[in-house]
Protein backbone atom coordinates (compact mmCIF):
# COMPACT_ATOMS: atom_id res chain seq x y z
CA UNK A 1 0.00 0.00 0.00
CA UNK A 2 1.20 3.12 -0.84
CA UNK A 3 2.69 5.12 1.95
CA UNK A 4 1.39 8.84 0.96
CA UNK A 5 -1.68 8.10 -0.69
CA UNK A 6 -4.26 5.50 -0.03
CA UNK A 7 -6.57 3.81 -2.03
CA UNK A 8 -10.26 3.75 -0.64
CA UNK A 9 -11.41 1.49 -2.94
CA UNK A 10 -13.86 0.23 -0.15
CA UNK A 11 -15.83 3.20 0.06
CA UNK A 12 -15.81 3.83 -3.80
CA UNK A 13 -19.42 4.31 -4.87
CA UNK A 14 -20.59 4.87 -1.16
CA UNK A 15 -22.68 7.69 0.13
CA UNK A 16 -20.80 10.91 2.25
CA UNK A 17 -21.01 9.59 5.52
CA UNK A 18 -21.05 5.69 5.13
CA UNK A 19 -18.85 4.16 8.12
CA UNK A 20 -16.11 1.68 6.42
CA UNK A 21 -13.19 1.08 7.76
CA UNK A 22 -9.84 1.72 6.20
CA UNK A 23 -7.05 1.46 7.45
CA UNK A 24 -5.45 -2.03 9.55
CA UNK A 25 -6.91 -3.63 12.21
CA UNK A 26 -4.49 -3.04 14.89
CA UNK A 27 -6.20 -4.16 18.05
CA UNK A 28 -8.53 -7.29 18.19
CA UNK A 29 -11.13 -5.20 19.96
CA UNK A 30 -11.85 -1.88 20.89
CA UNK A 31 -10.66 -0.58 24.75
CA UNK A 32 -12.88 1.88 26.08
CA UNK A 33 -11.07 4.20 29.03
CA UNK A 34 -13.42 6.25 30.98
CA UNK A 35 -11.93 9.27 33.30
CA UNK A 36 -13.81 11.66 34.75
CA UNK A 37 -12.42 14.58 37.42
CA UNK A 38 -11.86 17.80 39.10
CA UNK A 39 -9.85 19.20 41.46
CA UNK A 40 -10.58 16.90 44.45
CA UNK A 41 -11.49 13.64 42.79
CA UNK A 42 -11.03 11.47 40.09
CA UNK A 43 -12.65 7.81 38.30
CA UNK A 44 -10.07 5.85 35.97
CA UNK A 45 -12.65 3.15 34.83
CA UNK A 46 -11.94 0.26 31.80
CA UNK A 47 -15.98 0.17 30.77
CA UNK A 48 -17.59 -2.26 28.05
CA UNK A 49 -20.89 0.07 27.56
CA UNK A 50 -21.57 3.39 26.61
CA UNK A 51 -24.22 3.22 29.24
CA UNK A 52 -21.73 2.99 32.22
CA UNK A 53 -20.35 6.90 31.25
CA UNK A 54 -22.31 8.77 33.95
CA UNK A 55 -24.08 12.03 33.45
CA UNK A 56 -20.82 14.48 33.89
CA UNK A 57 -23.42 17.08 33.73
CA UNK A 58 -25.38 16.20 36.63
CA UNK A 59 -21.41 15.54 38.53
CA UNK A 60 -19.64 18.58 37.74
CA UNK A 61 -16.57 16.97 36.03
CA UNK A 62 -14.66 17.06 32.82
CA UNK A 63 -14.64 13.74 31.28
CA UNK A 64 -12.40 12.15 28.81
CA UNK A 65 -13.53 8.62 26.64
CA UNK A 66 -10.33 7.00 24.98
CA UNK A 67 -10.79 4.82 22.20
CA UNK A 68 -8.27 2.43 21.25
CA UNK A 69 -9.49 0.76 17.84
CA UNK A 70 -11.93 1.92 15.18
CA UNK A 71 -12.43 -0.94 13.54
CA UNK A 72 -15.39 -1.45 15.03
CA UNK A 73 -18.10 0.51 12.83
CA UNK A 74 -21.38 -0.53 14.82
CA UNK A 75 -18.83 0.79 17.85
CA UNK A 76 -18.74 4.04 15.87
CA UNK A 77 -22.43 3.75 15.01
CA UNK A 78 -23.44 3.58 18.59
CA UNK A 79 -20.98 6.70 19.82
CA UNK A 80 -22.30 8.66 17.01
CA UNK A 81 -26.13 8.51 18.45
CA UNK A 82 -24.99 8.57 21.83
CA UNK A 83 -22.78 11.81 21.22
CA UNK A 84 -24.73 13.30 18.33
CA UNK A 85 -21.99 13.11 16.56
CA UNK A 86 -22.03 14.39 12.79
CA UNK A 87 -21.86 11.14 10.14
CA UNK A 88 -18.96 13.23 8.54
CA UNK A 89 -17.28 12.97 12.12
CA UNK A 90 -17.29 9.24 12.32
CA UNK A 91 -16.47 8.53 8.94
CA UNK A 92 -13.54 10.61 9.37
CA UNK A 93 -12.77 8.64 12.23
CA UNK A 94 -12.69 5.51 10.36
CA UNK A 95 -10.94 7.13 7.19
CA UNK A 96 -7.18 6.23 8.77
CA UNK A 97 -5.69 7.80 5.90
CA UNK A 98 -7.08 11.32 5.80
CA UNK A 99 -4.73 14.12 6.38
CA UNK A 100 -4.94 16.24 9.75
CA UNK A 101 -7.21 18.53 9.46
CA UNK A 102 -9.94 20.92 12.78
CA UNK A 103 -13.27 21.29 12.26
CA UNK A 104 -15.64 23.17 13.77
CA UNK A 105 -19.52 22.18 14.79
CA UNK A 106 -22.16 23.90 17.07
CA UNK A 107 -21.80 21.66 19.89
CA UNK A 108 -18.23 20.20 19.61
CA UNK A 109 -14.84 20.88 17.97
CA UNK A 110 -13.05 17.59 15.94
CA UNK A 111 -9.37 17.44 15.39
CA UNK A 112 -7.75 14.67 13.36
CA UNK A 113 -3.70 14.51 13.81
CA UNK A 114 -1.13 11.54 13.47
CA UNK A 115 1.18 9.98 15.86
CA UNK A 116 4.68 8.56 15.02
CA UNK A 117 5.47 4.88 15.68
CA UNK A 118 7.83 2.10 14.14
CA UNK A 119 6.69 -0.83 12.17
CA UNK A 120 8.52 -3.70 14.56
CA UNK A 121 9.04 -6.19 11.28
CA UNK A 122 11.26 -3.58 9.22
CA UNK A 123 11.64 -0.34 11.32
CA UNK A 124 9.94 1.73 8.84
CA UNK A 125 7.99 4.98 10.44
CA UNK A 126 4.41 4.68 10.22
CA UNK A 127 1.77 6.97 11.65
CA UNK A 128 -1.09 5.88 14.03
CA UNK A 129 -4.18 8.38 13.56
CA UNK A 130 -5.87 10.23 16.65
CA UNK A 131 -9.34 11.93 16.68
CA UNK A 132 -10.22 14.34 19.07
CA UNK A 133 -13.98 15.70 19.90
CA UNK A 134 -13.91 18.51 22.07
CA UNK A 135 -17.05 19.25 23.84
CA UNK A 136 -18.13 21.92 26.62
CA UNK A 137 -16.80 19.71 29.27
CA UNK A 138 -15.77 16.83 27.66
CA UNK A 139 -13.30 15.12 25.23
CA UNK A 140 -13.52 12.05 23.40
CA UNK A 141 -10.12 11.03 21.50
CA UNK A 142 -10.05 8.03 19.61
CA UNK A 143 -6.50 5.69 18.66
CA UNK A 144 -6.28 2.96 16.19
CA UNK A 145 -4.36 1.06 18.85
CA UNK A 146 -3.03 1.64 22.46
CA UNK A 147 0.14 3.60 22.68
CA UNK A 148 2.50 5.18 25.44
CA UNK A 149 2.01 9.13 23.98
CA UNK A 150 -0.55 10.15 26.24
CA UNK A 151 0.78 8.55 29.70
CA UNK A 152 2.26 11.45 30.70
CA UNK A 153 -1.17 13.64 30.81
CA UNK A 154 -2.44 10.36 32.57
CA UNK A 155 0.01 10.44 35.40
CA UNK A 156 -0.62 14.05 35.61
CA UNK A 157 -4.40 13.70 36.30
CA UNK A 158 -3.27 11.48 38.93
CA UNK A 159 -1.19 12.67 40.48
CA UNK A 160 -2.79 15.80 40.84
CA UNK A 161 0.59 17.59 39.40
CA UNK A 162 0.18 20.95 37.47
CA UNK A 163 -2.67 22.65 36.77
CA UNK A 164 -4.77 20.53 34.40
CA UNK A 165 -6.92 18.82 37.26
CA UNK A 166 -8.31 22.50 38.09
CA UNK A 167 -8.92 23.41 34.16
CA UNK A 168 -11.97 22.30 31.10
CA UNK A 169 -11.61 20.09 28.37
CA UNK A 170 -10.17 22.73 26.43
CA UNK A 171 -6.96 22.39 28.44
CA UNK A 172 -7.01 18.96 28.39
CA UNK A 173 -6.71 18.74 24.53
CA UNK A 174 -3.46 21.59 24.19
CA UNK A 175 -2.32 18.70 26.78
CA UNK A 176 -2.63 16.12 24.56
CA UNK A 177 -1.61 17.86 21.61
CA UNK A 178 1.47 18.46 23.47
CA UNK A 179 2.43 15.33 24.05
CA UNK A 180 2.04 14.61 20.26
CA UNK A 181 4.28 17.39 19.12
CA UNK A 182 6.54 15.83 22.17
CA UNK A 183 6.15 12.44 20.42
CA UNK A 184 7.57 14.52 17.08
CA UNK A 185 10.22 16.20 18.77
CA UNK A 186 11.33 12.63 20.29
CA UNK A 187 11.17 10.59 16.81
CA UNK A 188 12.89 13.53 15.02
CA UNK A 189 15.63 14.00 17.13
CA UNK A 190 16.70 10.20 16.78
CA UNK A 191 16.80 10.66 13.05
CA UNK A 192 18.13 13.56 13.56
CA UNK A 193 21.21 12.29 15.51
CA UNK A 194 21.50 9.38 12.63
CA UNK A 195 22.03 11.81 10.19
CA UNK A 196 24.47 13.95 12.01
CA UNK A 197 26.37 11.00 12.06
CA UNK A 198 26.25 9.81 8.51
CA UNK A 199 27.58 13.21 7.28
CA UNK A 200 30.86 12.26 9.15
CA UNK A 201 30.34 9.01 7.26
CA UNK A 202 29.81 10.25 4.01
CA UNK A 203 33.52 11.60 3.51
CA UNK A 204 35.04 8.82 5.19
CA UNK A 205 33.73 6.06 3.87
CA UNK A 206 30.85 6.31 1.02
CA UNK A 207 29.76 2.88 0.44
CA UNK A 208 26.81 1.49 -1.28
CA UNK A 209 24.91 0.22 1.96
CA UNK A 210 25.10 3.94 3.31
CA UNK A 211 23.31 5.70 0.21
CA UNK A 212 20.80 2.65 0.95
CA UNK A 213 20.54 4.21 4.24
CA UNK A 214 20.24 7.96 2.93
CA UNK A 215 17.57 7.38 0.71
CA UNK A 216 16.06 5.27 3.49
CA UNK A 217 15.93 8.50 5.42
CA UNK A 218 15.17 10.84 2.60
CA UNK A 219 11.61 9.09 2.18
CA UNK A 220 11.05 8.66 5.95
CA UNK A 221 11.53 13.15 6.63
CA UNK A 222 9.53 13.11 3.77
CA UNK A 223 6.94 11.33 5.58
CA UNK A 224 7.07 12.69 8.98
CA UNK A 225 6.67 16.02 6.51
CA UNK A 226 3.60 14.83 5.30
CA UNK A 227 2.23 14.45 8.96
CA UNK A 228 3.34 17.24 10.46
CA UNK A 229 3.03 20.08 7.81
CA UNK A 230 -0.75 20.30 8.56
CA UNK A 231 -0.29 20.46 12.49
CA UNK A 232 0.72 24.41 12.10
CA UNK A 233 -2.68 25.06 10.17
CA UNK A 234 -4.76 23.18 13.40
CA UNK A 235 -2.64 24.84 15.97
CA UNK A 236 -3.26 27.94 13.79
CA UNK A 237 -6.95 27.57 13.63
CA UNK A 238 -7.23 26.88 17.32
CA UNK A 239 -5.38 29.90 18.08
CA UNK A 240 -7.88 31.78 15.95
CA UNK A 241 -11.21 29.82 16.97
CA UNK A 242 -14.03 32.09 18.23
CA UNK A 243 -15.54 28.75 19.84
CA UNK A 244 -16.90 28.85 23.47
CA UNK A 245 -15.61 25.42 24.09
CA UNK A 246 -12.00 26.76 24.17
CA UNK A 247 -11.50 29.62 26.75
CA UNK A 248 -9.19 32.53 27.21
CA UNK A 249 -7.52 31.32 29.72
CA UNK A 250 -6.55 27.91 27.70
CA UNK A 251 -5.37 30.24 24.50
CA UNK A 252 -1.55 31.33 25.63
CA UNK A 253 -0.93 27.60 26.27
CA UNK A 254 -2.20 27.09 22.45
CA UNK A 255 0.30 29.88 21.41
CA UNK A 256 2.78 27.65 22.68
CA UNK A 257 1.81 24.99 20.36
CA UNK A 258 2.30 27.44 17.87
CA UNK A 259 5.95 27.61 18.52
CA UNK A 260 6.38 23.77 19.15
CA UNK A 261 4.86 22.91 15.77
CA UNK A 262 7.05 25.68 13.99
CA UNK A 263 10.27 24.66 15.59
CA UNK A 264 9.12 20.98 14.54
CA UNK A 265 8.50 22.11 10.82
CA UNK A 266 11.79 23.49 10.64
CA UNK A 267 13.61 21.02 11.93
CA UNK A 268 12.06 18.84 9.46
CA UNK A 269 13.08 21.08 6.56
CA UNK A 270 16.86 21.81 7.68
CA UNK A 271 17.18 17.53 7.75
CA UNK A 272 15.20 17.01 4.63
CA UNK A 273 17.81 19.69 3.02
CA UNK A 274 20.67 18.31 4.91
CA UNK A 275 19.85 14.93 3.39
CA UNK A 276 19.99 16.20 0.05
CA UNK A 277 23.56 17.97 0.94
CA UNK A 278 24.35 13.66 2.18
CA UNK A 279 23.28 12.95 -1.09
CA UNK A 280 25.16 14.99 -3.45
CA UNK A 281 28.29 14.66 -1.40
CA UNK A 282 28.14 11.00 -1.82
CA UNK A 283 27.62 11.08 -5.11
CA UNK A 284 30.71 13.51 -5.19
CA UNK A 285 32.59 11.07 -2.89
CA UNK A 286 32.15 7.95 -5.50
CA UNK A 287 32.64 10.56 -8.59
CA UNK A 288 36.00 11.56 -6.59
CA UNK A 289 37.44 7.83 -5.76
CA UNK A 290 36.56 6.85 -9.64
CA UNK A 291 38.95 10.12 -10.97
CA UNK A 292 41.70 9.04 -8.55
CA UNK A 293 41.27 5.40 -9.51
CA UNK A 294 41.19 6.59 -13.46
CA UNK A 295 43.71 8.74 -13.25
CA UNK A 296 46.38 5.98 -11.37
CA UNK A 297 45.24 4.03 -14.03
CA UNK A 298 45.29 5.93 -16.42
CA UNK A 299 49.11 6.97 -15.62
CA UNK A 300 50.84 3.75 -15.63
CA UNK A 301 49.03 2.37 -18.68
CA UNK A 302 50.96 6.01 -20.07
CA UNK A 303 54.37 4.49 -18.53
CA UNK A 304 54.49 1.32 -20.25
CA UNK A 305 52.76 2.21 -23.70
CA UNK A 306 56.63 3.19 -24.53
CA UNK A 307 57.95 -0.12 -22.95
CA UNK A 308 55.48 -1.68 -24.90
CA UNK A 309 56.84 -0.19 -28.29
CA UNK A 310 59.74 -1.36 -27.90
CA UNK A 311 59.12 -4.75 -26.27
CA UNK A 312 57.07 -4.88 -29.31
CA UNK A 313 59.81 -3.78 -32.11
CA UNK A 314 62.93 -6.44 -30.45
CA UNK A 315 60.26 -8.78 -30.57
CA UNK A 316 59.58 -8.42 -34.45
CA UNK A 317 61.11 -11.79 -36.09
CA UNK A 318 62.69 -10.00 -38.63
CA UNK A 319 66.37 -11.17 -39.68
CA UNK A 320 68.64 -7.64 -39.45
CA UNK A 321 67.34 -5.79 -36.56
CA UNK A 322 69.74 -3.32 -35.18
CA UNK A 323 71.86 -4.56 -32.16
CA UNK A 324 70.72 -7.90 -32.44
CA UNK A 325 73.78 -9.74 -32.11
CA UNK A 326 75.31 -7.07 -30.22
CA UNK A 327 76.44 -8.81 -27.11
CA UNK A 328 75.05 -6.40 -24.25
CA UNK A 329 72.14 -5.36 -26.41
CA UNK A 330 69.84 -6.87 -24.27
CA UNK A 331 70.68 -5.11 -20.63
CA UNK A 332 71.18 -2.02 -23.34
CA UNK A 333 67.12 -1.95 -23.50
CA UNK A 334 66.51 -2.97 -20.02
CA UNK A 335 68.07 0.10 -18.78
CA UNK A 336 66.33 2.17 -21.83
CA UNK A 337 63.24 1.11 -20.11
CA UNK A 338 64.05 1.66 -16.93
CA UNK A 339 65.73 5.09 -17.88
CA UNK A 340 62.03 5.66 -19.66
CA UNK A 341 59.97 4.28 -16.82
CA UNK A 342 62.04 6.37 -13.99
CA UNK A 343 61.70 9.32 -16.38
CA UNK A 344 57.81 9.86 -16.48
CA UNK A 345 57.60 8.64 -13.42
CA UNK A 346 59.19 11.70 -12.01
CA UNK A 347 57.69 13.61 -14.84
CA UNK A 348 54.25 13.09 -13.50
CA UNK A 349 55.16 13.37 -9.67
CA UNK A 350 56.37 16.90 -10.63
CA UNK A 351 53.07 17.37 -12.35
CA UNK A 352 51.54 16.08 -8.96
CA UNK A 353 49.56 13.64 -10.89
CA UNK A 354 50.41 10.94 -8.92
């Protein structure tokens, strides 16, 4: 499957709005994580129903629903009723391969953005895709499969540490978008240190396995491009939104993502550019090592074409050839050859082209 543009050949001929998965099934069933809180308590519940989620309105807490696996349409379906969610909304949700994108509805706010991970069989980069519905006082996010980004906000909302157990849902999303431009900064940085290291690499050594390697990285910062070039235009639009479900309060910490997903971009751009530089020094490199290799050759084939001539004339099996039966004819040559040999030998180290 291609990596920057999927086929939907599933939902060709479908209605707008028709839930089909598809992307991979990455989990064999959907995990529903229920937490509601506020500043004095909190409930960190694993339910099975949509029916277990308790009024928050009637409790006076934000809530948050995580989703692990969308798979599951009649899943969807059911959250779409029980939310009234838009059909657009959880079509997008099951549309893997969309790009990141905000939109805004009269009762609710729905972000789509990717999260990095590595493909275990071959160590390629893939992306995982996260949905978030931001309500008045609630926020529903949605993962293809379970994953480590968010743990920190988790451990925050238990822990009671910062701020976030005493702010809305609005908070809780820059949170969480935060840890997914942290997520960036983290896989960047490790390519980032990788290619740092093959530019030493490059001069020293330019073999065929490391331009495997460059162009390995050249279409995985193209990639991570891909995913994170949209991110500015969300953070953008969120900085901008004249919604009620995002407050004053919560918009200098959005600034902030502003910054983040700038400092990401350009990171991004300076490897992808740096890459290229890998690329066309290798290629220099190789085009370097063939001159030198030509032109050694090419210098001693030059020595010996003389030998060769006359190698080739005393070899001629004609009957009166000139010193023939002279008695020290023979060493005579030698040392004509050697004299020759020694000659543009020096000749070409004064030339410095050897």
């Amino acid at each position: 499957m291609a990596r920057f543009l999927r086929k939907n050949d599933l939902k060709a001929g479908l209605p707008p709005g028709a839930l089909v998965f598809t992307g991979k099934q990455k989990v064999e069933k959907p995990i529903l994580r229920y937490v509601a809180y506020n500043s004095e308590e909190m409930e960190d519940l694993s339910i099975g129903e949509l029916e277990e989620i308790e009024d928050v309105e009637d409790i006076g807490m934000i809530s948050w629903l995580n989703v692990d696996g969308v798979h599951d349409s009649e899943l969807i379906r059911e959250m779409g009723e029980y939310f009234s969610l838009s059909p657009m909304v959880l079509e997008d949700i099951q549309d893997t391969g969309q790009r990141p994108s905000i939109t805004e509805f009269q009762d609710y706010v729905f972000v789509t953005l990717k999260i990095f991970c590595m493909d275990d069989e071959g160590g390629r980069l893939k992306t995982d895709q996260v949905c978030f519905i931001l309500g008045p006082d609630y926020l529903i996010s949605f993962q293809e499969q379970p994953g480590s980004v968010f743990e920190p906000v988790r451990n925050r909302l238990l822990r009671k540490k910062g701020r976030i157990r005493s702010k809305g849902a609005d908070y809780l999303l820059y949170a969480l978008i935060d840890c997914i431009l942290e997520n960036y900064h983290q896989v960047i940085e490790k390519v980032g240190e990788r290619i740092e290291e093959m530019e030493e690499e490059v001069v020293d050594n330019p073999v065929s396995e490391l331009l495997e390697e460059i162009n390995y990285y050249r279409r995985e910062v193209a990639y991570m491009r891909k995913s994170v070039r949209p991110v500015r235009e969300i953070v953008g639009k969120l900085n901008k939104t004249e919604t009620d479900f995002i407050t004053e309060g919560s918009l200098p910490f959005y600034r902030e993502l502003s910054g983040m997903s700038d400092q990401i971009f350009d990171s991004l751009e300076i490897y992808k550019e740096m890459l290229s530089d890998l690329y066309n020094t290798y290629n220099m490199a190789i085009s370097t090592r063939l001159n030198e290799t030509m032109k050694f050759l090419t210098v001693f084939a030059t020595i010996f074409i003389p030998l060769t001539f006359l190698a080739g004339i005393y070899g001629m099996n004609f009957e009166f050839i000139p010193e023939l039966k002279f008695k020290y004819g023979y060493f005579v040559l030698l040392g004509v050859m050697l004299a020759i040999f020694l000659g543009m030998l020096g000749y070409f180290r004064k030339k410095k082209w050897i």
